[in-house]
N, C-alpha and C. Protein backbone atom coordinates (compact mmCIF):
# COMPACT_ATOMS: atom_id res chain seq x y z
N UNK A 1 1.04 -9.29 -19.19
CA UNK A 1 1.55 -8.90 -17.88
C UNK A 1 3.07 -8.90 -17.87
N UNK A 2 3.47 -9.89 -18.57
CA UNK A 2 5.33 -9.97 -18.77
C UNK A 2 5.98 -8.55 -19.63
N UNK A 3 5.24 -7.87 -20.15
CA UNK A 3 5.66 -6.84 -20.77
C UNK A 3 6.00 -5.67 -19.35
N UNK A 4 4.54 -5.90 -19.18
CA UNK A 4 4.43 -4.71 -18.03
C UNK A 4 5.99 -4.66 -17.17
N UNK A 5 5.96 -6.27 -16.36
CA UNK A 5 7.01 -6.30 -15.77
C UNK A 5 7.97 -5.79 -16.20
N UNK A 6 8.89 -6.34 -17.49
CA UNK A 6 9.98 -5.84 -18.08
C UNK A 6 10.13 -4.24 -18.21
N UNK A 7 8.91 -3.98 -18.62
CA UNK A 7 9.16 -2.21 -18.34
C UNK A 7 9.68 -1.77 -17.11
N UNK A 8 8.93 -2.69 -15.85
CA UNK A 8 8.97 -1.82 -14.80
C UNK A 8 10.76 -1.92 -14.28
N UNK A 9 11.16 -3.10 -15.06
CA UNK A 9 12.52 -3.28 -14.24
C UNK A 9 13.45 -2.80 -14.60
N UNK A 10 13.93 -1.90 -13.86
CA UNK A 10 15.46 -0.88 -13.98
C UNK A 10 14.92 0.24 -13.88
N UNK A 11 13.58 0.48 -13.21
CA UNK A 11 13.74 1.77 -13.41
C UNK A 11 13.02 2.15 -11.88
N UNK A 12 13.87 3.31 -11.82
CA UNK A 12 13.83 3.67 -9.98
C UNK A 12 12.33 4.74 -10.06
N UNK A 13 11.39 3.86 -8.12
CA UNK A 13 10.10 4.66 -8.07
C UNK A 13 10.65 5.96 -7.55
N UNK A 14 9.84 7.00 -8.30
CA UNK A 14 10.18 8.32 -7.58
C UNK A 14 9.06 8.65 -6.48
N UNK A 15 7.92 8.47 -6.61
CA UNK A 15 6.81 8.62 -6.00
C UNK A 15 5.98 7.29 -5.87
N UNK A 16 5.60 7.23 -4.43
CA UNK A 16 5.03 5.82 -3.98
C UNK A 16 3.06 6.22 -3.38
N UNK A 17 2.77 5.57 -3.40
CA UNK A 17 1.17 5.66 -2.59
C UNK A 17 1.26 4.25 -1.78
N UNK A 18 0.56 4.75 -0.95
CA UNK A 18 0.52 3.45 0.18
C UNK A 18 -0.83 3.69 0.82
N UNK A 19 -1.75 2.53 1.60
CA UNK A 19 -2.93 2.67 2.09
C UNK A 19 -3.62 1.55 2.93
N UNK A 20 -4.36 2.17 3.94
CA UNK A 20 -4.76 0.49 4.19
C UNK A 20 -6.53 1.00 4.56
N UNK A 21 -7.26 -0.14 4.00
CA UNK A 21 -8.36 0.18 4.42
C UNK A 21 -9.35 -1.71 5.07
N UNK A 22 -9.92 -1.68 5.78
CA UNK A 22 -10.82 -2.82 5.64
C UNK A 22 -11.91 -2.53 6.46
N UNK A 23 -12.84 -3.41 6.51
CA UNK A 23 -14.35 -3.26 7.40
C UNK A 23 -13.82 -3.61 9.10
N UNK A 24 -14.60 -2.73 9.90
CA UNK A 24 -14.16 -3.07 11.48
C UNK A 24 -15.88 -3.72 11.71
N UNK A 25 -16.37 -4.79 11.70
CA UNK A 25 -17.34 -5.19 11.95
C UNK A 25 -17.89 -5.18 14.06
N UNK A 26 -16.72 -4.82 14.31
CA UNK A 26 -17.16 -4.44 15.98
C UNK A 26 -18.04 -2.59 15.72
N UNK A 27 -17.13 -2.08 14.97
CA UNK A 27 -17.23 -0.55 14.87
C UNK A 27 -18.69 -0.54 13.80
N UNK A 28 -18.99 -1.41 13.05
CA UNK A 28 -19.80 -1.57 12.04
C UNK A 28 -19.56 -0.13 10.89
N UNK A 29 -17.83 -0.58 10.62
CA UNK A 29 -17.63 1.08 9.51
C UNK A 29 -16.20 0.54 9.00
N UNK A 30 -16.15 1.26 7.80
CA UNK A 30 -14.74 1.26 7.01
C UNK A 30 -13.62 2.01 8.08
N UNK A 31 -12.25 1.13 8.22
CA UNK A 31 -11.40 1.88 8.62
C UNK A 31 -10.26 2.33 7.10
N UNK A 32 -10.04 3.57 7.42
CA UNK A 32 -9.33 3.88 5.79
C UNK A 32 -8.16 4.68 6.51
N UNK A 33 -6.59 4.83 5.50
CA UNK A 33 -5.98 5.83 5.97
C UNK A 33 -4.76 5.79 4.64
N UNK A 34 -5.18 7.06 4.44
CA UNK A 34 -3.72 7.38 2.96
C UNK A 34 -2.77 7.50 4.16
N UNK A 35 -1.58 6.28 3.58
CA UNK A 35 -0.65 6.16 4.65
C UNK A 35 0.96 6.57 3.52
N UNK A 36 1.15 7.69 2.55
CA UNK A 36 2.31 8.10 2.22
C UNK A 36 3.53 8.37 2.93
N UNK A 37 4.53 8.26 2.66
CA UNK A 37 5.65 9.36 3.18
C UNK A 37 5.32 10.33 2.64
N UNK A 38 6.51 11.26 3.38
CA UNK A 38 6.44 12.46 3.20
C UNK A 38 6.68 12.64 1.77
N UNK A 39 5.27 13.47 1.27
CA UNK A 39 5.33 14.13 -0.35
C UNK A 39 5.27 13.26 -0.99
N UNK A 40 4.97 12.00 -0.40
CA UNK A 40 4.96 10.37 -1.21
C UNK A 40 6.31 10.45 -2.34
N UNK A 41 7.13 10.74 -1.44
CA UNK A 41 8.64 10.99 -2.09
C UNK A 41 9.35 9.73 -1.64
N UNK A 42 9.40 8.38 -2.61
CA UNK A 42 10.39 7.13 -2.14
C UNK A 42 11.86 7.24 -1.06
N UNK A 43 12.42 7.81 -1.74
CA UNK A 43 13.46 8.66 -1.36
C UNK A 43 12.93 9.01 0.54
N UNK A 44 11.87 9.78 0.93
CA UNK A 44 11.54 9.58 2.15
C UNK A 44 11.47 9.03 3.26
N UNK A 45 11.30 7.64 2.65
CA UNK A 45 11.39 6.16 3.65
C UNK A 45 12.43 6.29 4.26
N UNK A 46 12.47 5.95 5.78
CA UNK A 46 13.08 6.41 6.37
C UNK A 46 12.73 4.96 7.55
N UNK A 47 13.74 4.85 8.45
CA UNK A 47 13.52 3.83 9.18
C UNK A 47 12.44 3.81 10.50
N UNK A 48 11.58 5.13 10.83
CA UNK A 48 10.20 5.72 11.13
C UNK A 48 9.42 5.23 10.54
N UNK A 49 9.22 5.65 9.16
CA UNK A 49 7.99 5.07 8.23
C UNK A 49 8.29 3.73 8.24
N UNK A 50 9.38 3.22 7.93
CA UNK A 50 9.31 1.66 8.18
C UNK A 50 8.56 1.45 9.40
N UNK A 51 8.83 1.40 10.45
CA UNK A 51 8.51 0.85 11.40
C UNK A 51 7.11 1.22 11.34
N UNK A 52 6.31 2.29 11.04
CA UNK A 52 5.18 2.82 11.06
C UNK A 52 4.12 1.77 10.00
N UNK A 53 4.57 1.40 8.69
CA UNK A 53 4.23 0.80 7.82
C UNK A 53 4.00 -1.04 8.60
N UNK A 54 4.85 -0.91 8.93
CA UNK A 54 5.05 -2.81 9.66
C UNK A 54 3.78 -2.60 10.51
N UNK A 55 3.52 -1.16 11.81
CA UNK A 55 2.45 -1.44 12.47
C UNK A 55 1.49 -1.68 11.81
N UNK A 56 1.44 -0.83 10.84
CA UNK A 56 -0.13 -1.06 10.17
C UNK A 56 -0.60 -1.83 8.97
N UNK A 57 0.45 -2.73 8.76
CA UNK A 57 0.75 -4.18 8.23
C UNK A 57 -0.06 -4.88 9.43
N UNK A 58 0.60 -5.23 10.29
CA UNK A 58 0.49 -5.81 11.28
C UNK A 58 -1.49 -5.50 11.88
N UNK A 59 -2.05 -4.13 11.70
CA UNK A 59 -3.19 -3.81 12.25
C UNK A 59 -4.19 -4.41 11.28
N UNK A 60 -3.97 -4.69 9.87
CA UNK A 60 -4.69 -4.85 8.75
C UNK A 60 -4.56 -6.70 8.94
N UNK A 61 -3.72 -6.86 9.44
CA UNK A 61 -3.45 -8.78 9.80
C UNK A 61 -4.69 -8.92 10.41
N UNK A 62 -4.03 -8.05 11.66
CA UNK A 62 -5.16 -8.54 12.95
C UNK A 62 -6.62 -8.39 13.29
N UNK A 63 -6.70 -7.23 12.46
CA UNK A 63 -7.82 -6.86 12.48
C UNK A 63 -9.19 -6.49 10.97
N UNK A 64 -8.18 -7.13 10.00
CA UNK A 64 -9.39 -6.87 8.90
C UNK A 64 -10.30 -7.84 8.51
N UNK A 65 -9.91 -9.37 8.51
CA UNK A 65 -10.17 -10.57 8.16
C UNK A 65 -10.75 -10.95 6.93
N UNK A 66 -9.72 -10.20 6.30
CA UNK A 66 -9.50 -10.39 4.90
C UNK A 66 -10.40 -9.46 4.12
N UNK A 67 -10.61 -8.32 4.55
CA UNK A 67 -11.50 -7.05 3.62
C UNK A 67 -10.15 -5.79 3.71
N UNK A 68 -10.96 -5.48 2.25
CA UNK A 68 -10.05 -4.50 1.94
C UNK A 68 -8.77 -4.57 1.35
N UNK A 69 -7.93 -3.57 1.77
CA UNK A 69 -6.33 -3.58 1.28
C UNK A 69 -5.25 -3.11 2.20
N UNK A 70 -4.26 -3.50 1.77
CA UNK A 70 -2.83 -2.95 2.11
C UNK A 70 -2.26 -3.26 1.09
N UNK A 71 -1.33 -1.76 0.77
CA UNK A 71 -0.78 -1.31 -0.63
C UNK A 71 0.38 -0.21 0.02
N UNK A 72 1.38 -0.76 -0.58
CA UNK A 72 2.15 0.70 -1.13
C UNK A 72 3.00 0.34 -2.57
N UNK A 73 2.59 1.15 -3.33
CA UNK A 73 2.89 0.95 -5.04
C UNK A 73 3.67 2.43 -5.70
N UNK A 74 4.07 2.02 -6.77
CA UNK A 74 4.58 3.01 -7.84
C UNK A 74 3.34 4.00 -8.29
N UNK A 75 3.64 5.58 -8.04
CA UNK A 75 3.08 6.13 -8.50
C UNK A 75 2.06 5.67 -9.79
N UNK A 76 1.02 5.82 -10.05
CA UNK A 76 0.42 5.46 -11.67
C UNK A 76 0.24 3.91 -11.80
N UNK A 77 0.73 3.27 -10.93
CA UNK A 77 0.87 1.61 -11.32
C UNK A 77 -0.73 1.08 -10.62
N UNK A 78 -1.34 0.41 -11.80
CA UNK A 78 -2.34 -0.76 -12.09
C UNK A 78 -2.78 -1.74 -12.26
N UNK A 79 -2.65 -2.45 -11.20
CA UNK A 79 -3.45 -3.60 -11.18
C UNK A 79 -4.25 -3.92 -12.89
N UNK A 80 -3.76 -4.77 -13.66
CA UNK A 80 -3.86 -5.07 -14.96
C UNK A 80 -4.99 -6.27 -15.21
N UNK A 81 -6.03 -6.39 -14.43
CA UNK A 81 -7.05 -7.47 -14.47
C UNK A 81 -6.50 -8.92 -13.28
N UNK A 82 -5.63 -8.64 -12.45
CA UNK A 82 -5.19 -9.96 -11.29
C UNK A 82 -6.31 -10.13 -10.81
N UNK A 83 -7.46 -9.35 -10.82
CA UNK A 83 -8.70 -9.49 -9.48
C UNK A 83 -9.83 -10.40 -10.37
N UNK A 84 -9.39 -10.63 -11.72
CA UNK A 84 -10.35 -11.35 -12.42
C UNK A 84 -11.07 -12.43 -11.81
């Protein structure tokens, strides 16, 4: 995993993915939503998407209870066995 890191450092994301999904057990269904910037272009982020990202930080707090995810990552980047 220390390799991985060292690669990753110094070098700027060009393209990001972001997402949040978890179970709504009132709704009895997956809530899901590809939550990119625009063109999932880093560079994009903008103080909008910030604030947009925090809400739905904030919706995945309150409302997932602990299912699912919230992610926004480096294009291509993998989870390397952490979920073991």
């Amino acid at each position: 995993m220390l390799n991985l890191w060292n690669d990753l450092i110094g070098t700027k994301m060009k393209k990001v993915h972001s997402e949040i999904l978890y179970y709504n057990e009132e709704e009895s269904m997956n809530i899901h939503s590809d939550t990119c910037p625009p063109n999932c272009d880093f560079e994009e982020i903008n103080a909008d998407y910030r604030k947009y990202v925090h809400k739905l930080l904030d919706e995945w707090l309150d409302e997932s209870n602990g299912t699912g995810i919230f992610y926004i990552r480096e294009e291509g980047f993998r989870d390397y066995g952490n979920d073991e």
